[in-house]
Protein backbone atom coordinates (compact mmCIF):
# COMPACT_ATOMS: atom_id res chain seq x y z
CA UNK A 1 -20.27 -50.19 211.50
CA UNK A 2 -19.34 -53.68 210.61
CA UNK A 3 -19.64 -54.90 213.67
CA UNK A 4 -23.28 -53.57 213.65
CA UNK A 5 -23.44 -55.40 210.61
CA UNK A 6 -22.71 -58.89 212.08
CA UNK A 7 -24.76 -58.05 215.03
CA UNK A 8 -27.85 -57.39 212.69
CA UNK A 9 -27.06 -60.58 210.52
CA UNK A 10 -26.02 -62.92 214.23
CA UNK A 11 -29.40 -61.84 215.24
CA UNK A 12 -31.49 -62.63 212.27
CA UNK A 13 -32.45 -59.08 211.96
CA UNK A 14 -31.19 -57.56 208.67
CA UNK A 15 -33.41 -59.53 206.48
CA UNK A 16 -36.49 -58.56 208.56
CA UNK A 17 -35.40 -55.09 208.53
CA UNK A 18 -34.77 -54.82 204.88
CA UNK A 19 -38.15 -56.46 203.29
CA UNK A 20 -39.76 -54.13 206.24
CA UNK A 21 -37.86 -51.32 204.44
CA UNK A 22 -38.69 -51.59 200.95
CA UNK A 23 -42.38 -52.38 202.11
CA UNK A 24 -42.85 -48.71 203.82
CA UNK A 25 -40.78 -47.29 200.88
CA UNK A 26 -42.93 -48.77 198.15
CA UNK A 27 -46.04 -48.29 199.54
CA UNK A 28 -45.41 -44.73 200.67
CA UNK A 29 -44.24 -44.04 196.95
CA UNK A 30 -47.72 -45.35 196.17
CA UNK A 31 -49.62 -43.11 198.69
CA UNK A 32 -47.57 -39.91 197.05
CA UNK A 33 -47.25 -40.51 193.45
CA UNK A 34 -50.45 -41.52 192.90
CA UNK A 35 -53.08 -39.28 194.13
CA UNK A 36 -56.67 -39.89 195.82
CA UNK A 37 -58.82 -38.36 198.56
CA UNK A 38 -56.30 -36.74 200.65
CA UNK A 39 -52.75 -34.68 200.27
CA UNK A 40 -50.97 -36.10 203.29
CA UNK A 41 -49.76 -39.57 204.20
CA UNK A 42 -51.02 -38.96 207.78
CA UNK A 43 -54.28 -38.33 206.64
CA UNK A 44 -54.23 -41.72 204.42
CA UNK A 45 -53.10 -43.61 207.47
CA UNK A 46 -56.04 -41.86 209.67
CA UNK A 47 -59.07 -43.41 207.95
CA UNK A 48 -62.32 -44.86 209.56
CA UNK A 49 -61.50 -46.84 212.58
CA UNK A 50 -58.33 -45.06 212.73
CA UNK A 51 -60.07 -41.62 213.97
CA UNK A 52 -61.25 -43.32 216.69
CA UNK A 53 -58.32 -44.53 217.57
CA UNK A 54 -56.71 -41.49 217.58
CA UNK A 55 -59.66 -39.54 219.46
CA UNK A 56 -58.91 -42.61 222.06
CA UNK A 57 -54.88 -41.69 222.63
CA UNK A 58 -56.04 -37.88 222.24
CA UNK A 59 -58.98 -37.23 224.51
CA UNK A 60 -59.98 -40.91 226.20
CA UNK A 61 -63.24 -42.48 225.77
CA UNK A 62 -66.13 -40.23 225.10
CA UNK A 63 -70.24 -41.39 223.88
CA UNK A 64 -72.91 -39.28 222.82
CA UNK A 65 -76.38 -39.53 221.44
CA UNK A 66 -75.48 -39.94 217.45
CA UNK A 67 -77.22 -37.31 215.29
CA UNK A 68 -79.18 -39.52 212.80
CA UNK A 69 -80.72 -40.88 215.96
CA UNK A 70 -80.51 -39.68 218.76
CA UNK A 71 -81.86 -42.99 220.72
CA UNK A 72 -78.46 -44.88 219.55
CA UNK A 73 -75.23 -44.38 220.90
CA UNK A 74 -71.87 -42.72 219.12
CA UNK A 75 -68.47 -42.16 220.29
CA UNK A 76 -65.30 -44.08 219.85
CA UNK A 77 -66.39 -46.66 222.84
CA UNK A 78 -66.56 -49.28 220.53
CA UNK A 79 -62.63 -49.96 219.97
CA UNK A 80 -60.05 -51.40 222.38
CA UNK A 81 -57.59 -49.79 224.10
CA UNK A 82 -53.95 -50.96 224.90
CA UNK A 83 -53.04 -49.96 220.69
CA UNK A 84 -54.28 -45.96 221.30
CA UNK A 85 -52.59 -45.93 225.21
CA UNK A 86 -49.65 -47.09 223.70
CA UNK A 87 -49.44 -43.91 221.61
CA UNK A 88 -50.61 -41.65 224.06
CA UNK A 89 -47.34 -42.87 226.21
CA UNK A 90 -45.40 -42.23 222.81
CA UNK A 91 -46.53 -38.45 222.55
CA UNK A 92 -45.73 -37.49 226.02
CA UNK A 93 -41.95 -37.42 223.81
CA UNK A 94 -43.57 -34.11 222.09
CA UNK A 95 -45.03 -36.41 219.12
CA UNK A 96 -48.41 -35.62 218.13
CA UNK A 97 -51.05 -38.07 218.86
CA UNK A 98 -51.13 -38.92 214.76
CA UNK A 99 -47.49 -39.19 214.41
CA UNK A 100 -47.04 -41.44 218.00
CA UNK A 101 -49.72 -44.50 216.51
CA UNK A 102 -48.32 -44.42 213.37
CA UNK A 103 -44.68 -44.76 214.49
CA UNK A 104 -45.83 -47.79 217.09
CA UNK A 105 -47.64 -49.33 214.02
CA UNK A 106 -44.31 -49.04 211.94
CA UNK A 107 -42.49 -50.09 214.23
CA UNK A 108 -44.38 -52.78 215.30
CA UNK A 109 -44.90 -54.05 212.40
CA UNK A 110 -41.08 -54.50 212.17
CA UNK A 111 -40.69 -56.04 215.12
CA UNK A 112 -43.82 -58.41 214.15
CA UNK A 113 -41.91 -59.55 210.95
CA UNK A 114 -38.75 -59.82 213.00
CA UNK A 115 -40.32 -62.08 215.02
CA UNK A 116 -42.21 -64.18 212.40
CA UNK A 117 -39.20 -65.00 210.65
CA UNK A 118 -37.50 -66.33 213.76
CA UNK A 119 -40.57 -68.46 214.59
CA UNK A 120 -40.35 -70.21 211.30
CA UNK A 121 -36.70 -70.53 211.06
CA UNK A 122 -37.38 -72.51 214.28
CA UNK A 123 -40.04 -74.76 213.24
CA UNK A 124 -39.09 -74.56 209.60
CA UNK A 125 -35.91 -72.92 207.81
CA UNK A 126 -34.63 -69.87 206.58
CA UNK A 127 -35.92 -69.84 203.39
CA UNK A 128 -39.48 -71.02 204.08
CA UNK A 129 -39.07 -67.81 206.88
CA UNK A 130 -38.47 -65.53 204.22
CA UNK A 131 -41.07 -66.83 201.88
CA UNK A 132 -43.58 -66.38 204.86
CA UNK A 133 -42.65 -62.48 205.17
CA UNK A 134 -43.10 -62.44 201.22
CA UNK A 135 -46.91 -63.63 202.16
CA UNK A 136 -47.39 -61.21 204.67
CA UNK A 137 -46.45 -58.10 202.44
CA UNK A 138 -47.49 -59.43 199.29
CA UNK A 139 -51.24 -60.09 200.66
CA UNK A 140 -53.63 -57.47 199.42
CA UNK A 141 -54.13 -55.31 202.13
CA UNK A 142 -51.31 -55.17 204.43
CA UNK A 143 -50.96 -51.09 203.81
CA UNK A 144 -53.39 -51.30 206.91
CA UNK A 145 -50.41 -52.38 209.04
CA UNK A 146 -49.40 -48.62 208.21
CA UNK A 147 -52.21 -47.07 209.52
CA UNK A 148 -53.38 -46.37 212.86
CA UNK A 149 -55.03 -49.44 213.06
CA UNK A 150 -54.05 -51.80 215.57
CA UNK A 151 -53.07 -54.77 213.44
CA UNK A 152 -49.07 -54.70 213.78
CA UNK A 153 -49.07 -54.18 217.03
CA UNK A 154 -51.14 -56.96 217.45
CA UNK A 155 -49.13 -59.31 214.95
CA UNK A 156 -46.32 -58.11 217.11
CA UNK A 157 -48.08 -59.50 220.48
CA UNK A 158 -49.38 -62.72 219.02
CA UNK A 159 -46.28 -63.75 217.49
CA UNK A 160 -44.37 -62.84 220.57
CA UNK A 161 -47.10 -65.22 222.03
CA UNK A 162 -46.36 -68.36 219.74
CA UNK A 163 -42.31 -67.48 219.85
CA UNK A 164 -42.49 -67.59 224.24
CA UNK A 165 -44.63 -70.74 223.53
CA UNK A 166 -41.94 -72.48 221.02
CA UNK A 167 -39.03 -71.36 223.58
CA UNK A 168 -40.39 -72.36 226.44
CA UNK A 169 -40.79 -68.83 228.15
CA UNK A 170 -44.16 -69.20 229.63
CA UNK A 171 -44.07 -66.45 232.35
CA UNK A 172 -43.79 -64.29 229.45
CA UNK A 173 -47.22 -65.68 228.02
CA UNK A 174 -48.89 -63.98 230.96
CA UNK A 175 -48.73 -60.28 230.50
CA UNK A 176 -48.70 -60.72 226.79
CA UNK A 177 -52.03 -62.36 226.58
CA UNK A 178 -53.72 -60.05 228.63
CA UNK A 179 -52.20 -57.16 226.37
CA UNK A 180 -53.47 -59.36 223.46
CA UNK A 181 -57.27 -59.22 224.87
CA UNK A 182 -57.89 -55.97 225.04
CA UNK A 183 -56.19 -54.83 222.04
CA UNK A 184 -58.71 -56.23 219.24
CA UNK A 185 -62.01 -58.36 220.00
CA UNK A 186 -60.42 -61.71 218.61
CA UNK A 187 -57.12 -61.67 220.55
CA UNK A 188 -59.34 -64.07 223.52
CA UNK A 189 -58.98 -66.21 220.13
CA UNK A 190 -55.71 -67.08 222.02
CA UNK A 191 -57.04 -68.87 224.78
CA UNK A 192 -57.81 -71.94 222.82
CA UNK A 193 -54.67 -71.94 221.59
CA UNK A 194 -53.39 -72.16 225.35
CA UNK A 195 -55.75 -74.82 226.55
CA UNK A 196 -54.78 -76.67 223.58
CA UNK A 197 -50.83 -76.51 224.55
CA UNK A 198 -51.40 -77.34 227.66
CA UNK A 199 -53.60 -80.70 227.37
CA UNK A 200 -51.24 -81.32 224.38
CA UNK A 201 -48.27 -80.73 226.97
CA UNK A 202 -49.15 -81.47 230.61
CA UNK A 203 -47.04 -84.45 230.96
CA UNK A 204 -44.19 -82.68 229.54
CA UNK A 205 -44.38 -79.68 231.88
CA UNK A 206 -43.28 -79.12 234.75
CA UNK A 207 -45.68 -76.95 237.32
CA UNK A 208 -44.72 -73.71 236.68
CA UNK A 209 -45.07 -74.21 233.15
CA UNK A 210 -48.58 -75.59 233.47
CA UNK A 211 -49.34 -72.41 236.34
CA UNK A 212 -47.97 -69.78 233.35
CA UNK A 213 -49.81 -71.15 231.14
CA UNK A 214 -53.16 -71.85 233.31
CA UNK A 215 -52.10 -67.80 234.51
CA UNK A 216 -52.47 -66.62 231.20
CA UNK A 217 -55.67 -67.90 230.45
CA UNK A 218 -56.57 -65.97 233.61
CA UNK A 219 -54.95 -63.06 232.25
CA UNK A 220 -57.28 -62.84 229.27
CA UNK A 221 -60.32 -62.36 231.78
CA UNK A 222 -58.81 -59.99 233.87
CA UNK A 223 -57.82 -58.01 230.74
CA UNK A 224 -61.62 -57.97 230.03
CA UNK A 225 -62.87 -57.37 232.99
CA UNK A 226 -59.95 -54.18 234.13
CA UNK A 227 -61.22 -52.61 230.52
CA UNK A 228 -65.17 -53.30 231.19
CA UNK A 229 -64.66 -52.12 234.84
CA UNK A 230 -62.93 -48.69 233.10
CA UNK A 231 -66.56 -48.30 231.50
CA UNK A 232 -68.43 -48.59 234.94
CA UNK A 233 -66.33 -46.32 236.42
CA UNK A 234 -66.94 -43.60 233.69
CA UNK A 235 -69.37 -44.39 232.01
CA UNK A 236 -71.56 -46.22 234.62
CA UNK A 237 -72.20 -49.22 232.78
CA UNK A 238 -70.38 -52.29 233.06
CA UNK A 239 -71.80 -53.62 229.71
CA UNK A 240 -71.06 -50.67 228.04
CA UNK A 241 -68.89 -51.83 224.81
CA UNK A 242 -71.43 -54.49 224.71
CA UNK A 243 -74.37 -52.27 224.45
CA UNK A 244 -72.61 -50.43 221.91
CA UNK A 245 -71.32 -53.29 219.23
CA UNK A 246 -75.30 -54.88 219.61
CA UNK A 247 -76.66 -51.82 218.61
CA UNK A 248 -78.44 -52.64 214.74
CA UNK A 249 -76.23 -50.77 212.61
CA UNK A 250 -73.24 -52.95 214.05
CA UNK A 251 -74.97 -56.65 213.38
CA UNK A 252 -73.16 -57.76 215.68
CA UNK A 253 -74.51 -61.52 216.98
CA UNK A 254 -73.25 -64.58 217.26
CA UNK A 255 -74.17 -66.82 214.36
CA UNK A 256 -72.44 -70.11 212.45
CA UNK A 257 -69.73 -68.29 210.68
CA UNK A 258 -70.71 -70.31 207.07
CA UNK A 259 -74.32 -68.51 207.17
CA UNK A 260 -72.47 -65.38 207.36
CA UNK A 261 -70.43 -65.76 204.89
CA UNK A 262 -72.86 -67.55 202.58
CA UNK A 263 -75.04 -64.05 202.98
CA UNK A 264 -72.50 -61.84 202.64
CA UNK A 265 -71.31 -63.63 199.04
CA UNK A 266 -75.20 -64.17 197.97
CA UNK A 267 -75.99 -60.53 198.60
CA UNK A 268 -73.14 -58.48 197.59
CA UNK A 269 -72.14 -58.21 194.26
CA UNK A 270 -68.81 -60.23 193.84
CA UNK A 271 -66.51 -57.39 192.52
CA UNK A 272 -67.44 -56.04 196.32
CA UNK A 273 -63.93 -56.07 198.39
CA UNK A 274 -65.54 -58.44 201.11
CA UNK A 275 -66.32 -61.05 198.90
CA UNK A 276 -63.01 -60.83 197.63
CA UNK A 277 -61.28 -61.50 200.45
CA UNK A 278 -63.05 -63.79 201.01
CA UNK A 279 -62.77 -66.00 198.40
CA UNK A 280 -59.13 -65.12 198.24
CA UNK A 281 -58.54 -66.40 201.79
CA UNK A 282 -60.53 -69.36 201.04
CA UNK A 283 -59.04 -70.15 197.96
CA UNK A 284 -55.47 -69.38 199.79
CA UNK A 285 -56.29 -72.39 202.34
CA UNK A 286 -57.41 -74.95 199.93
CA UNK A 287 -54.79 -74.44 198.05
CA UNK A 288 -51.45 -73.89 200.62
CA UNK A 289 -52.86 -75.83 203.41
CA UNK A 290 -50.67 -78.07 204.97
CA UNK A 291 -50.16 -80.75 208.01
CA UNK A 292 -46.60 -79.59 208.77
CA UNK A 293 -47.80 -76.19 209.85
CA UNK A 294 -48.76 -76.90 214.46
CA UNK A 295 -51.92 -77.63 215.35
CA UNK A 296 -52.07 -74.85 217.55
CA UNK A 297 -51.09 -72.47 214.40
CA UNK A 298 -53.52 -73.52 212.74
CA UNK A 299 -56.28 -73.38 216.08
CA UNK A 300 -55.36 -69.55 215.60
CA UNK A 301 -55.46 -69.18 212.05
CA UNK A 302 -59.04 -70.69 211.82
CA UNK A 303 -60.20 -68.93 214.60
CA UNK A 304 -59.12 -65.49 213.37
CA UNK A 305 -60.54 -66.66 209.39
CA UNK A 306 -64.14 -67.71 211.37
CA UNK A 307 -64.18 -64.59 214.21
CA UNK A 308 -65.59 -61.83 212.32
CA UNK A 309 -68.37 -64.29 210.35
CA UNK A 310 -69.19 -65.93 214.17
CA UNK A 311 -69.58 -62.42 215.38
CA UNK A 312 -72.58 -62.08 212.83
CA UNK A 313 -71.18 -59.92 209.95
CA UNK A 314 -68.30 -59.89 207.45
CA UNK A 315 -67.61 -55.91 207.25
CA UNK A 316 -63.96 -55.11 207.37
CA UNK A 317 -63.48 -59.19 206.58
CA UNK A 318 -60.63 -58.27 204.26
CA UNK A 319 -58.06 -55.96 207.22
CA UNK A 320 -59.34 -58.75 210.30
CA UNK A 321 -57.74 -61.43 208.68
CA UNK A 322 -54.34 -59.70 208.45
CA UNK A 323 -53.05 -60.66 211.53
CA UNK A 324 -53.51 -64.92 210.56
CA UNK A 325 -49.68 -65.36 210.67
CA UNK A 326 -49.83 -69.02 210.17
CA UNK A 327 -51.87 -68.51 206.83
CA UNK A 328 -48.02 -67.17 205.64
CA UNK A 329 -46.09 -69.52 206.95
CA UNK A 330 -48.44 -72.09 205.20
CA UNK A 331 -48.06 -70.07 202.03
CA UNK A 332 -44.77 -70.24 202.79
CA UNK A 333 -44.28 -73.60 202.96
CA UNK A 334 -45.23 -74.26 199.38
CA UNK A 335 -41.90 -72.19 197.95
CA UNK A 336 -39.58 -75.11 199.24
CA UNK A 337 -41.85 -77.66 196.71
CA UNK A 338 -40.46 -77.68 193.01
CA UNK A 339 -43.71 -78.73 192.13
CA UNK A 340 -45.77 -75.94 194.71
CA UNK A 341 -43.14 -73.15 194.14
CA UNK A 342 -45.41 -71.51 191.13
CA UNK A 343 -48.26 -71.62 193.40
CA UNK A 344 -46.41 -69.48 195.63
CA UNK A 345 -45.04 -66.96 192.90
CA UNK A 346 -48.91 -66.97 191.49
CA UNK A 347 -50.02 -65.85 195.22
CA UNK A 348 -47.45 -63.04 194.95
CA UNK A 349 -49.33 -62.12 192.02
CA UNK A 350 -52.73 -62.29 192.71
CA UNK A 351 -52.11 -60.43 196.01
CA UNK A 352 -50.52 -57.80 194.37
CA UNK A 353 -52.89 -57.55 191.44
CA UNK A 354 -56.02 -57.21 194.15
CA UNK A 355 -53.85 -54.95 195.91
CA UNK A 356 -53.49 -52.50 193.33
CA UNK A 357 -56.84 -52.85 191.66
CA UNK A 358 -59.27 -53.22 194.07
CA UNK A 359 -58.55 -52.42 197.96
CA UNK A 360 -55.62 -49.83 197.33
CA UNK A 361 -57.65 -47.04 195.04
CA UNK A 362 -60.71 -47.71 197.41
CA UNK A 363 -58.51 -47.37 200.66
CA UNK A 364 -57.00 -43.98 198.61
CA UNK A 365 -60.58 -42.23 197.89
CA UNK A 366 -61.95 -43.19 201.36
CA UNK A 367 -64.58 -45.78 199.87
CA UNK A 368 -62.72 -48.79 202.02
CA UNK A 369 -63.25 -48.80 205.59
């Protein structure tokens, strides 16, 4: 057991694994003690999006004429799929479908945090690394990297992503980015963040480095195009997801993210969870924003903060922007400052006071999607 021990605290992982801990135990205290729409904490952690993603690692992709109209289309064709095949390979242990995505969201979100707080140990220190995994639980809705949503497991990808990056394991960048791409819409946010290293880097590479790196961009394509191709085969239509997220209940077009976001805060009313996170975000960049964090952080953090807005709406604003890691590093940052360090404990606050009065109770009673 003690040697366990050391091996845990050699490999940076016992701090990790403890504020992982007390996260799950805290918030699944808070999903039994205090009631809401449903009786199980499997049914909490199945919401909205999550059904689908579910039906996904239980029965594939399936479309149908929806009911209200029967000249749109409905189905679960609309969400990615490496998250939901990654629990359909869990269940063929005997797990049910429901138990298998939760467990790879728990457990990616571990790994996720584990790596985090060796990324900015290596750019940073230790305690600005532990101070960034405060931000991450501490900000007001990360009970969604609990549920089967796909939001851990794609922390877990992107930060494996930045960690190859920092160590200089590029063949690993390959494979991961394509994993990246088809698990949520704005992982092919990643492929600026490669260009950028490499024009940044191309006279310190050496040629494979530049080839894993060029490969990877690649990779993001053929992601897209393997998962579209699935469609034509099945579905006959190449275009298919397309079709589906431009239908008009999705709003789904490309517009300059600050319109967006100017609607969505002139024309809901401001106690509304979307503009809430988004001025909290907002707010959280003005006021923790800093140089030190990479350039290429920081070409990921933006784009993640801007994809949803560019895409043409700002539903669900407030669980996209979970996965800007460098947003908690940067928040991070500001605990190491005598003068910054009640900023920090005022975020801790604030996240946790939104947390428990706005987006929690709504996630509980079904009203948050």
């Amino acid at each position: 057991m003690n040697r366990f021990a050391t091996y845990l605290k050699q490999k940076d992982l016992l701090i990790p694994l403890y504020y992982w801990s007390v996260f799950l135990i805290i918030y699944i205290l808070l999903f039994q003690l205090f009631p809401g729409k449903f009786y199980s904490l499997a049914s909490y952690l199945t919401q909205w999006d999550g059904e689908h993603y579910l039906s996904i690692a239980r029965d594939g992709y399936q479309m149908y004429p929806c009911t209200q109209n029967i000249s749109f289309t409905c189905g679960n064709i609309g969400w990615f799929p490496f998250y939901p095949l990654v629990g359909k390979v869990i269940s063929y242990t005997g797990l049910n479908h429901q138990y298998s995505l939760i467990l790879v969201s728990w457990l990616s979100l571990l790994g996720a945090m584990i790596i985090l707080y060796r990324l900015v140990i290596l750019k940073f220190d230790k305690q600005i690394a532990i101070a960034s995994l405060l931000s991450l639980i501490f900000f007001p809705v990360s009970f969604y990297f609990m549920a089967i949503f796909p939001y851990a497991f794609f922390l877990l990808i992107v930060t494996s992503i930045f960690y190859c990056i920092e160590i200089k394991k590029l063949i690993w960048v390959i494979p991961l980015t394509g994993i990246l791409a088809v698990t949520y819409p704005s992982g092919s946010i990643i492929g600026f963040v490669l260009l950028y290293q490499l024009i940044k880097e191309w006279k310190n590479y050496n040629l494979s480095e530049k080839l894993s790196l060029i490969s990877a961009m690649i990779a993001i394509g053929v992601a897209i195009m393997i998962y579209f191709s699935y469609y034509w085969y099945k579905f006959d239509n190449f275009f298919q997801y397309l079709d589906f997220q431009s239908q008009p209940y999705y709003a789904h077009r490309m517009r300059f993210p600050l319109i967006t976001i100017y609607e969505a805060l002139s024309h809901l009313r401001i106690i509304q969870a979307v503009p809430i996170s988004i001025i909290f975000a907002t707010v959280s960049v003005l006021i923790f924003y800093s140089r030190k964090i990479p350039a290429s952080w920081q070409i990921y953090m933006f784009g993640i903060l801007l994809f949803t807005p560019t895409m043409g709406t700002c539903a669900c604003y407030y669980r996209h922007i979970l996965v800007a890691f460098p947003l908690f590093a940067m928040i991070g940052l500001s605990y190491r400052s005598p003068k910054r360090k009640y900023l920090f404990l005022l975020y801790l606050i604030v996240g946790a006071s939104l947390m428990w009065l706005v987006f929690l109770d709504r996630f509980k009673t079904g009203l948050l999607m």
